[in-house]
N, C-alpha and C. Protein backbone atom coordinates (compact mmCIF):
# COMPACT_ATOMS: atom_id res chain seq x y z
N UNK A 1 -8.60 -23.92 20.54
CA UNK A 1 -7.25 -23.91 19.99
C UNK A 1 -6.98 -22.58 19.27
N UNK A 2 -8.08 -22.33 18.55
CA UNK A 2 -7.63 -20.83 17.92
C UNK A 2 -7.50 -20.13 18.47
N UNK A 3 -8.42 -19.97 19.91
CA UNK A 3 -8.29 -18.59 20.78
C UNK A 3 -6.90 -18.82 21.58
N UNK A 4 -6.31 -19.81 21.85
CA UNK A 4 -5.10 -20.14 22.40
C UNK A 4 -4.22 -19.26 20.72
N UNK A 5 -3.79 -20.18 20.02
CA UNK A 5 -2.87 -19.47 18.93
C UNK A 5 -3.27 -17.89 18.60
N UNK A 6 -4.33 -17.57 18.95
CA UNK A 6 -4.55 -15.46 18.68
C UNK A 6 -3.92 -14.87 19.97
N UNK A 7 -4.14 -15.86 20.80
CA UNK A 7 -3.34 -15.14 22.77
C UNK A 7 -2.15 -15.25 22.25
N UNK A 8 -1.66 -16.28 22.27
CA UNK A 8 0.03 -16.52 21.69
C UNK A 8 0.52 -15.39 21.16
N UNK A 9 -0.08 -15.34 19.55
CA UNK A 9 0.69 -14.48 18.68
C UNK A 9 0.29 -13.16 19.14
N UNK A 10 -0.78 -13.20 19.66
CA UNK A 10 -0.84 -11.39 20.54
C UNK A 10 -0.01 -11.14 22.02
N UNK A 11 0.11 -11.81 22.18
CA UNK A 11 0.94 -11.86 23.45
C UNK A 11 2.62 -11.25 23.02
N UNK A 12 2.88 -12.53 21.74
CA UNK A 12 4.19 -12.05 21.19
C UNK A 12 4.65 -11.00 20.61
N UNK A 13 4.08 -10.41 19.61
CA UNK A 13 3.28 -9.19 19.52
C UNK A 13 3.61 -7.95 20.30
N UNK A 14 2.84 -7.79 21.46
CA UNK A 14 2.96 -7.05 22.90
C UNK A 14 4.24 -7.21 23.20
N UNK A 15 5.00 -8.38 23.80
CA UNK A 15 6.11 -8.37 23.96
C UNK A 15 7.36 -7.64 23.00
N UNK A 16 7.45 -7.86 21.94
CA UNK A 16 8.06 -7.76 20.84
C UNK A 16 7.96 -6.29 21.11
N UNK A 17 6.99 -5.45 20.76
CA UNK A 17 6.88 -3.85 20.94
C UNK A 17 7.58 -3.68 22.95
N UNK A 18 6.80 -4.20 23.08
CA UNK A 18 7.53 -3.28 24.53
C UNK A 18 9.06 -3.47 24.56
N UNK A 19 9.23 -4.78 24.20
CA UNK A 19 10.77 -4.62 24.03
C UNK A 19 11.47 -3.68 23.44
N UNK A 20 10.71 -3.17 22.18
CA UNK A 20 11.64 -2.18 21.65
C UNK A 20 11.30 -0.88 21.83
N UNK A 21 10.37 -0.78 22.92
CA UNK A 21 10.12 0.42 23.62
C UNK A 21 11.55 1.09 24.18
N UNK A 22 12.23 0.39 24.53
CA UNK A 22 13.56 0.79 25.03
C UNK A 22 13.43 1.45 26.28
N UNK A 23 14.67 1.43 26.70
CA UNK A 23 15.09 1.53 28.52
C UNK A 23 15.56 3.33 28.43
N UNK A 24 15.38 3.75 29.56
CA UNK A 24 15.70 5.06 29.55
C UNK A 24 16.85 6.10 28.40
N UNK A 25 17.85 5.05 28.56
CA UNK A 25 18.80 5.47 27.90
C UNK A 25 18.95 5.64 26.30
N UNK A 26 17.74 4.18 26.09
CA UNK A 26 17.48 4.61 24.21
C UNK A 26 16.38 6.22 24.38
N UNK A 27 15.66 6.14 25.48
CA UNK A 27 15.01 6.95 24.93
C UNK A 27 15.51 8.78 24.95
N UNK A 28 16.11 8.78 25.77
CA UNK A 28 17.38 9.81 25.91
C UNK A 28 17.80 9.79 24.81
N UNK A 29 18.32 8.78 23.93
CA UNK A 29 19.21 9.10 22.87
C UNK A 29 18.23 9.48 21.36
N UNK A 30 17.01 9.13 21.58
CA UNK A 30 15.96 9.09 20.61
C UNK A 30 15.29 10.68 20.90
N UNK A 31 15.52 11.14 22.02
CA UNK A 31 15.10 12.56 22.65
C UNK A 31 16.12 13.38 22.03
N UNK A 32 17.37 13.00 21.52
CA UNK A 32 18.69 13.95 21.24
C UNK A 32 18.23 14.07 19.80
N UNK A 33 17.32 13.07 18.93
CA UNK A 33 16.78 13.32 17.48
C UNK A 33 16.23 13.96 17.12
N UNK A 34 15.36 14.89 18.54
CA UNK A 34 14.80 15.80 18.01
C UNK A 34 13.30 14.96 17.62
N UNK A 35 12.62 14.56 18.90
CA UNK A 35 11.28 13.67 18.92
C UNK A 35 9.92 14.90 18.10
N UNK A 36 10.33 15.99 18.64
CA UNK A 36 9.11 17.33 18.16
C UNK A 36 9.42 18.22 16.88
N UNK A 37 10.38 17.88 16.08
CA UNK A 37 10.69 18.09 14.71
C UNK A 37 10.73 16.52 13.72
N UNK A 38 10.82 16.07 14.47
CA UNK A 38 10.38 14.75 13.85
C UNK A 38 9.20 14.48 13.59
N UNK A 39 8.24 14.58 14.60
CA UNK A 39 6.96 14.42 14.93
C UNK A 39 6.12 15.38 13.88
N UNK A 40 6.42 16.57 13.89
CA UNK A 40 6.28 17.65 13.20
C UNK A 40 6.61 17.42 11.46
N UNK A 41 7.56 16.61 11.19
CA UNK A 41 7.96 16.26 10.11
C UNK A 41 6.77 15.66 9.66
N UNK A 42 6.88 14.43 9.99
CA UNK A 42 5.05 13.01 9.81
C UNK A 42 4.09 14.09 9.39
N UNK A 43 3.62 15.27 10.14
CA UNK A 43 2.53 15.53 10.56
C UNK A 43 2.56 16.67 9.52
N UNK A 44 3.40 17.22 8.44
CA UNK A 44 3.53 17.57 7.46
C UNK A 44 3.35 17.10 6.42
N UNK A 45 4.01 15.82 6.16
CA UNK A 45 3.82 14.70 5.37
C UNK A 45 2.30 14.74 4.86
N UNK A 46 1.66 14.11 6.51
CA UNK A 46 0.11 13.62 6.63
C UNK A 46 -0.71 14.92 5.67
N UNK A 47 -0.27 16.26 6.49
CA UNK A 47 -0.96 17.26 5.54
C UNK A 47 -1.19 17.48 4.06
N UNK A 48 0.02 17.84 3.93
CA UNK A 48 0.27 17.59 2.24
C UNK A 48 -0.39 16.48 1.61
N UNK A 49 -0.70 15.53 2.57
CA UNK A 49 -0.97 14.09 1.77
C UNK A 49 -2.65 14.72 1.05
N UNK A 50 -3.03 14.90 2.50
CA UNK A 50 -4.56 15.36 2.85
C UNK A 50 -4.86 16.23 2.10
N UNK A 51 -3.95 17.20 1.87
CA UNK A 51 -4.27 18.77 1.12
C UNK A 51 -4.45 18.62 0.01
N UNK A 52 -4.03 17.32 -0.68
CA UNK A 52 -4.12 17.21 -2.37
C UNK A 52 -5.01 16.42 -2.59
N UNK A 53 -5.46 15.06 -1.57
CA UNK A 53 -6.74 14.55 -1.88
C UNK A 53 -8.12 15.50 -1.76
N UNK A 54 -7.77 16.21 -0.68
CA UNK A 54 -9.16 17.38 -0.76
C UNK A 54 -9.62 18.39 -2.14
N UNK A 55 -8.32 18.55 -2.73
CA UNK A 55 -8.30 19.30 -4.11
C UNK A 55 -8.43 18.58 -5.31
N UNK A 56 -8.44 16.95 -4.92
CA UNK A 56 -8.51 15.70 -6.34
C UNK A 56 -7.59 15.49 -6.89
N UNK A 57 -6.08 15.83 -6.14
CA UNK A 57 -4.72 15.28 -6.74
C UNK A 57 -3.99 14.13 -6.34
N UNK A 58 -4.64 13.56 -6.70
CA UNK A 58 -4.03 11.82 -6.19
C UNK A 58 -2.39 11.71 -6.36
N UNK A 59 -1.83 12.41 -7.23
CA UNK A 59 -0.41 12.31 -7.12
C UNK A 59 0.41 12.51 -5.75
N UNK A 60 -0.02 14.39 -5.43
CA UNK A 60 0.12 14.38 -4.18
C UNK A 60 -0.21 13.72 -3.20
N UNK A 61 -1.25 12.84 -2.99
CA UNK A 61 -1.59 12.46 -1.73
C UNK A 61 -1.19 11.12 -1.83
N UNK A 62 -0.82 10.32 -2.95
CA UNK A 62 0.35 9.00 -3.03
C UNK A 62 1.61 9.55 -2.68
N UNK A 63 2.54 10.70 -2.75
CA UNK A 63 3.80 11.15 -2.27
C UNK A 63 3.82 10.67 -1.07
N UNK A 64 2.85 10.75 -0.07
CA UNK A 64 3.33 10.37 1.35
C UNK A 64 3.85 8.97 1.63
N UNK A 65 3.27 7.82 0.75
CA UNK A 65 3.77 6.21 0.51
C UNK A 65 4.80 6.39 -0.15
N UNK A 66 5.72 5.10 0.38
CA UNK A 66 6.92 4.50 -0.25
C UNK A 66 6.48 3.81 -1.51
N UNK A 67 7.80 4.45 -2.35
CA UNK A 67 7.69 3.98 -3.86
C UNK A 67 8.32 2.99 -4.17
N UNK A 68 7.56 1.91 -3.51
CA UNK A 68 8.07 0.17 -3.08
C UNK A 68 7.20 -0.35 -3.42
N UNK A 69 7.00 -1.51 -4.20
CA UNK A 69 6.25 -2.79 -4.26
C UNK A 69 5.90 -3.87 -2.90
N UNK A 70 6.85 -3.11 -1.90
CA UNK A 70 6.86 -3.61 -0.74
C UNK A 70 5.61 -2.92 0.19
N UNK A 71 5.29 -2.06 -0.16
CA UNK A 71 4.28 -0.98 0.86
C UNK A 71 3.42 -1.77 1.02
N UNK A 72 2.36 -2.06 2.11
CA UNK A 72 1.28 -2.37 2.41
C UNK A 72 -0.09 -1.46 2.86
N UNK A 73 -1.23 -1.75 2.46
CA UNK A 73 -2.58 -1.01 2.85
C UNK A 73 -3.30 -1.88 3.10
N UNK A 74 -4.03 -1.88 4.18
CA UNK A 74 -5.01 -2.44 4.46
C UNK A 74 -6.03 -1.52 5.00
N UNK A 75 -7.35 -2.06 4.50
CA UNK A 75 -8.78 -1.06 4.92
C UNK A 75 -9.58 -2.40 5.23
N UNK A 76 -10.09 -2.28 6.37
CA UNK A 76 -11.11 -3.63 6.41
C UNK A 76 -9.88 -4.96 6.24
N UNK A 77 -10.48 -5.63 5.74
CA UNK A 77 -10.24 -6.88 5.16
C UNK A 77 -9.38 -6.69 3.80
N UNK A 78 -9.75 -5.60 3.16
CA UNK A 78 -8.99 -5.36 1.62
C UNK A 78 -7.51 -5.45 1.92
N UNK A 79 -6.56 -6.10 1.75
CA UNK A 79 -5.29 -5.51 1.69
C UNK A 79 -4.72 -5.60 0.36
N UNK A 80 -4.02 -4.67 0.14
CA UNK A 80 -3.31 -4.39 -0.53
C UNK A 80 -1.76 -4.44 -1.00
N UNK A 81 -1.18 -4.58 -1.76
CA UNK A 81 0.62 -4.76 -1.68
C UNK A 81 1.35 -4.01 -2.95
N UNK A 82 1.50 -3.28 -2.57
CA UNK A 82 2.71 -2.41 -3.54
C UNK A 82 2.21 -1.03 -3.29
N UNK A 83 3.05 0.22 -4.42
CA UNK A 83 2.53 1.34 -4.39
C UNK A 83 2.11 1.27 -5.78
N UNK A 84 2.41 0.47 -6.61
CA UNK A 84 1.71 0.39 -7.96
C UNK A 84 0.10 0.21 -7.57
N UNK A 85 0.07 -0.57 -7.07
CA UNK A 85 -1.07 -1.59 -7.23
C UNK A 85 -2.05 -0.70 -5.92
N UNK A 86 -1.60 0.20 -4.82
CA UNK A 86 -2.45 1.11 -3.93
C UNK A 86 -2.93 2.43 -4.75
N UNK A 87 -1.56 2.57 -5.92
CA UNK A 87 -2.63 3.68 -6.72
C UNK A 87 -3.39 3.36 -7.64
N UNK A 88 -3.49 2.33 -8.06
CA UNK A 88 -4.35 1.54 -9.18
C UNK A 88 -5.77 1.83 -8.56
N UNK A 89 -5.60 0.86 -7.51
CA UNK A 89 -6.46 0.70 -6.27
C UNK A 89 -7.19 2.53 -6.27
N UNK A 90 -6.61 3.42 -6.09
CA UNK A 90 -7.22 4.47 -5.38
C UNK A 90 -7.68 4.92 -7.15
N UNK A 91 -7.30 5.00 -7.87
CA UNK A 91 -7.76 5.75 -9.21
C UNK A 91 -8.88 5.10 -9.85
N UNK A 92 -8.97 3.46 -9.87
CA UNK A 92 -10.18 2.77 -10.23
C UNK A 92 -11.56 3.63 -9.08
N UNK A 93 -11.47 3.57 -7.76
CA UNK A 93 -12.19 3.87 -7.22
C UNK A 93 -12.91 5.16 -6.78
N UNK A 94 -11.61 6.11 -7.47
CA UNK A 94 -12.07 7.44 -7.30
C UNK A 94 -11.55 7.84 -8.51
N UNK A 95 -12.01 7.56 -9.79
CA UNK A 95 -12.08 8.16 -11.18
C UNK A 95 -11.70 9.29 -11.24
N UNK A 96 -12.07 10.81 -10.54
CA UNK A 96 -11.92 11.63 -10.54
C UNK A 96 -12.37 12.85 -9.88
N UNK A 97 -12.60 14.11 -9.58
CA UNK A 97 -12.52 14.51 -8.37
C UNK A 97 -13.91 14.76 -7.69
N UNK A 98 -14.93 14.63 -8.31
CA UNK A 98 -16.24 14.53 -8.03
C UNK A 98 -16.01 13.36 -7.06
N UNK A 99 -15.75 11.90 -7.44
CA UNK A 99 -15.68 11.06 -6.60
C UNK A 99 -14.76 10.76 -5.00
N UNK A 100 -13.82 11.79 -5.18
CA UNK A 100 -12.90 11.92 -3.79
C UNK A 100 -13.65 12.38 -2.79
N UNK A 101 -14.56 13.21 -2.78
CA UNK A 101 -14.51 13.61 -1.25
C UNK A 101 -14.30 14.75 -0.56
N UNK A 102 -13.57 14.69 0.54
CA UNK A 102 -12.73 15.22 1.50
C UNK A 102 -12.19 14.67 2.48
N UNK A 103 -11.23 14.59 3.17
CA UNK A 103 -11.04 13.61 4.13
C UNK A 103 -10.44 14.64 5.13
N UNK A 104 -10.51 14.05 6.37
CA UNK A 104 -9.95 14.58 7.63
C UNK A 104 -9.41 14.10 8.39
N UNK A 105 -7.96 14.38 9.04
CA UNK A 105 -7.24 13.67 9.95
C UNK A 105 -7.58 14.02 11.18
N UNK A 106 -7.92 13.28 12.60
CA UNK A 106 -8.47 13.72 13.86
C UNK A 106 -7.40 13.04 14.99
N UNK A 107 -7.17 13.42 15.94
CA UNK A 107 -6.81 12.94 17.27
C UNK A 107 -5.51 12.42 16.75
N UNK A 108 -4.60 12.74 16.02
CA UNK A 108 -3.38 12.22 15.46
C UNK A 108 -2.25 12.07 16.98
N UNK A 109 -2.02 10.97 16.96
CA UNK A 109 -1.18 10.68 18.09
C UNK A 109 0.67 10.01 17.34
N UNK A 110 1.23 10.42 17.00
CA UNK A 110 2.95 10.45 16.46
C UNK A 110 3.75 9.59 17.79
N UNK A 111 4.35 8.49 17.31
CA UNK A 111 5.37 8.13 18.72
C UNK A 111 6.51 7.54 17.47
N UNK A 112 7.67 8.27 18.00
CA UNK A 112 8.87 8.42 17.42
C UNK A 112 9.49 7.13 17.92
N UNK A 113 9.71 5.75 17.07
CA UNK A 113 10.16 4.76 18.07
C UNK A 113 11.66 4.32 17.29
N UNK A 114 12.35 5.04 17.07
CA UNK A 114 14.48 5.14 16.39
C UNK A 114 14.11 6.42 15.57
N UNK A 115 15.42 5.96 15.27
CA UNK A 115 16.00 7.38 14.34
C UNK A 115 15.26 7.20 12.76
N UNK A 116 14.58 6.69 12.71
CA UNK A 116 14.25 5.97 10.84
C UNK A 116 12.86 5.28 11.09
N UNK A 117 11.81 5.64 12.53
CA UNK A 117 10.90 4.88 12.38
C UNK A 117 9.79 5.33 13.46
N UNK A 118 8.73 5.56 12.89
CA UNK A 118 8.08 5.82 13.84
C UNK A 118 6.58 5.65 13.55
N UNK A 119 5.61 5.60 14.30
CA UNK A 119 3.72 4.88 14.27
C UNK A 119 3.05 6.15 14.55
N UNK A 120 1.87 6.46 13.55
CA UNK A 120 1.37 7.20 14.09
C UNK A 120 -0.46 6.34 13.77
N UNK A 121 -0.85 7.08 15.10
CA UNK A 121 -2.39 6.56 15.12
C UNK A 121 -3.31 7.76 15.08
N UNK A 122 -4.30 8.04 14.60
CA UNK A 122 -5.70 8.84 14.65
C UNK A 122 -6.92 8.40 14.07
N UNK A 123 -7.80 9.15 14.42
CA UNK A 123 -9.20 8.98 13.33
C UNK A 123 -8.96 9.58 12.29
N UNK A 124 -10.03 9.24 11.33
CA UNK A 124 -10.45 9.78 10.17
C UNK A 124 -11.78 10.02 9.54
N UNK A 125 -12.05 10.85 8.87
CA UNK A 125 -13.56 11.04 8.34
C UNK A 125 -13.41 11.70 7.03
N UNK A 126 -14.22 10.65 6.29
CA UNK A 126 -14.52 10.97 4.78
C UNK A 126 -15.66 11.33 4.83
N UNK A 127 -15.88 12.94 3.30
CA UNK A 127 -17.25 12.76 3.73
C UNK A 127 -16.87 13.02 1.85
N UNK A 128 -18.43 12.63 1.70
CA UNK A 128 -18.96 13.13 -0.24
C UNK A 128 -20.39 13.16 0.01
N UNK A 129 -20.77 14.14 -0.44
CA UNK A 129 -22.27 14.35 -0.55
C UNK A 129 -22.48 14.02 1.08
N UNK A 130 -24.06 13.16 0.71
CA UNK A 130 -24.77 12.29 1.94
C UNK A 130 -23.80 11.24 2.38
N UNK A 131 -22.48 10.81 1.69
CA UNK A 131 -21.65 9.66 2.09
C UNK A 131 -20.67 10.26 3.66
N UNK A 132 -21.17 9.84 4.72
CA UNK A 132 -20.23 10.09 6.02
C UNK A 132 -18.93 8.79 6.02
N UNK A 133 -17.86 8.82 6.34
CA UNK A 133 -17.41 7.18 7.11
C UNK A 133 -16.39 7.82 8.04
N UNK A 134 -16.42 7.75 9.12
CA UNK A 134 -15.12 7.74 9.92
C UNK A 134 -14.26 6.47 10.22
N UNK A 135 -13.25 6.64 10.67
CA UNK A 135 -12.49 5.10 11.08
C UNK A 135 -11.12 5.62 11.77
N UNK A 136 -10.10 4.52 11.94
CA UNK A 136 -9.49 4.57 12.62
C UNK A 136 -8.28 3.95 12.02
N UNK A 137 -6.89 4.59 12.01
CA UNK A 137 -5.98 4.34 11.46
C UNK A 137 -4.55 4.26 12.33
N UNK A 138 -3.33 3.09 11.43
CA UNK A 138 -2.08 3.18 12.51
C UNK A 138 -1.61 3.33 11.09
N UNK A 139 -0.63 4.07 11.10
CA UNK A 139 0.25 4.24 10.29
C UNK A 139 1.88 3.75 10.51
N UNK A 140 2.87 2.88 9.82
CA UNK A 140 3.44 2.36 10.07
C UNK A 140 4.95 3.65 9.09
N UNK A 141 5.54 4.70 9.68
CA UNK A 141 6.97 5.43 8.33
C UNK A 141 7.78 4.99 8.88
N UNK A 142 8.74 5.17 7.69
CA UNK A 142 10.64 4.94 7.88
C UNK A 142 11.04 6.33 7.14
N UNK A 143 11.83 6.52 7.84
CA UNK A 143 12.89 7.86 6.93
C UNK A 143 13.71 7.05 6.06
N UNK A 144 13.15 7.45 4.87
CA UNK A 144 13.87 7.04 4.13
C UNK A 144 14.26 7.68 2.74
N UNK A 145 15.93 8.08 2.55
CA UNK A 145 16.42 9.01 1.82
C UNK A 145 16.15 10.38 2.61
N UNK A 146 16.16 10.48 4.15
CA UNK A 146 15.46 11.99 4.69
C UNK A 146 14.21 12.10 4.53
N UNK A 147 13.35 11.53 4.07
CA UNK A 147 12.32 11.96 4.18
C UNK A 147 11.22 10.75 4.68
N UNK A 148 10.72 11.25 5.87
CA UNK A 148 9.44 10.11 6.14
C UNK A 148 8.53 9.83 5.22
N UNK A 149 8.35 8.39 5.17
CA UNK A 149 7.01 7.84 4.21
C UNK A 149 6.48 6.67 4.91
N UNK A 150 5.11 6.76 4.65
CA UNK A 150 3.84 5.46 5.13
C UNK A 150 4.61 4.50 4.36
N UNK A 151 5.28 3.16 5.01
CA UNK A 151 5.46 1.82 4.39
C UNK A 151 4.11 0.66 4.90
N UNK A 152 3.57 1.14 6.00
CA UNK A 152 2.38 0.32 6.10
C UNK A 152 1.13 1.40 7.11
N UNK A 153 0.15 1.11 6.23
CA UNK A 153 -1.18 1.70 6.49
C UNK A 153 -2.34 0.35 6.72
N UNK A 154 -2.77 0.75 7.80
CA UNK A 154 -3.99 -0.34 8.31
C UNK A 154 -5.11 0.93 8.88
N UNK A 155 -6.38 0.65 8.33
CA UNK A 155 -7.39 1.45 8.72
C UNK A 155 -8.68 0.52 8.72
N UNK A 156 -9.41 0.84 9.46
CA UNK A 156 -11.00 0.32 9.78
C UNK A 156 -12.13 1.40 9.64
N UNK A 157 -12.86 0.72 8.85
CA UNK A 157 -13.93 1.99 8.41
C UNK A 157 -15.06 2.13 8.99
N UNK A 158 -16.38 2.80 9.44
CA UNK A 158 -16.95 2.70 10.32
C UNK A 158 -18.42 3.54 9.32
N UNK A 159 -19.00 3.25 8.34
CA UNK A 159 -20.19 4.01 7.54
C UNK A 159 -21.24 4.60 8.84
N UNK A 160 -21.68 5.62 8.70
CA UNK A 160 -22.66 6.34 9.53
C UNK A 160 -24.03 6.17 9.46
């Protein structure tokens, strides 16, 4: 029965996205938005995000999330809900800049899906000291106020 109700809701799921994959003509009109300055936009975002956790500025690298109680993170199993409560989350765990790291964005793949929304997927790799982890991330932005932001982050971690 469960593996029946996980086909279901994955099935629906699948459907649901391809549907809003859209027919030639949305995507023509989603091509007139300017898909490679858009794309380019995210992928600025992502940097900046990256560029300030590598230096131990957690401020900057929360700018890229929506400043919503609504935002979601998930790592593993952990999820998370708000942007209060994801920087709580990131400052308990990384005290300060000895404890950050470095992180790296890999194989970043951007698909522009409307004018206000778009998924991006890649790897990732943290490293500190002897600590390796790579994993794998979808990132869920909306333009919002002009400017793209992560409203939902899901990542899987993978220790070396």
């Amino acid at each position: 029965m469960r593996y029946f109700v996980t086909h279901l809701v994955t099935s629906a799921l699948l459907f649901s996205i391809s549907a809003c994959s859209g027919d030639s003509a949305t995507t023509k009109k989603f091509d007139a938005l300017g898909d490679d300055s858009q794309k380019q936009a995210i992928r600025d975002v992502l940097s900046s995000s990256r560029a300030g956790w590598n230096r131990g500025d957690l401020s900057t690298y929360m700018k890229a999330y929506w400043r919503d109680e609504r935002v979601r993170h998930v790592i593993n199993n952990d999820i998370t809900i708000g942007y209060s409560a994801i920087e709580a989350r990131y400052r308990t765990r990384y005290p300060d800049t000895s404890n950050m790291g470095t992180i790296q964005g890999l194989d970043l793949d951007i698909q522009i899906l409307g004018p206000a929304t778009a998924v991006a997927f890649g790897r990732w790799r943290f490293e500190r000291g002897e600590i390796v982890v790579n994993g794998l991330g979808s990132l869920m932005f909306n333009k919002i106020d002009d400017k793209w932001v992560i409203v939902h982050y899901h990542s899987t971690a993978n220790p070396e």
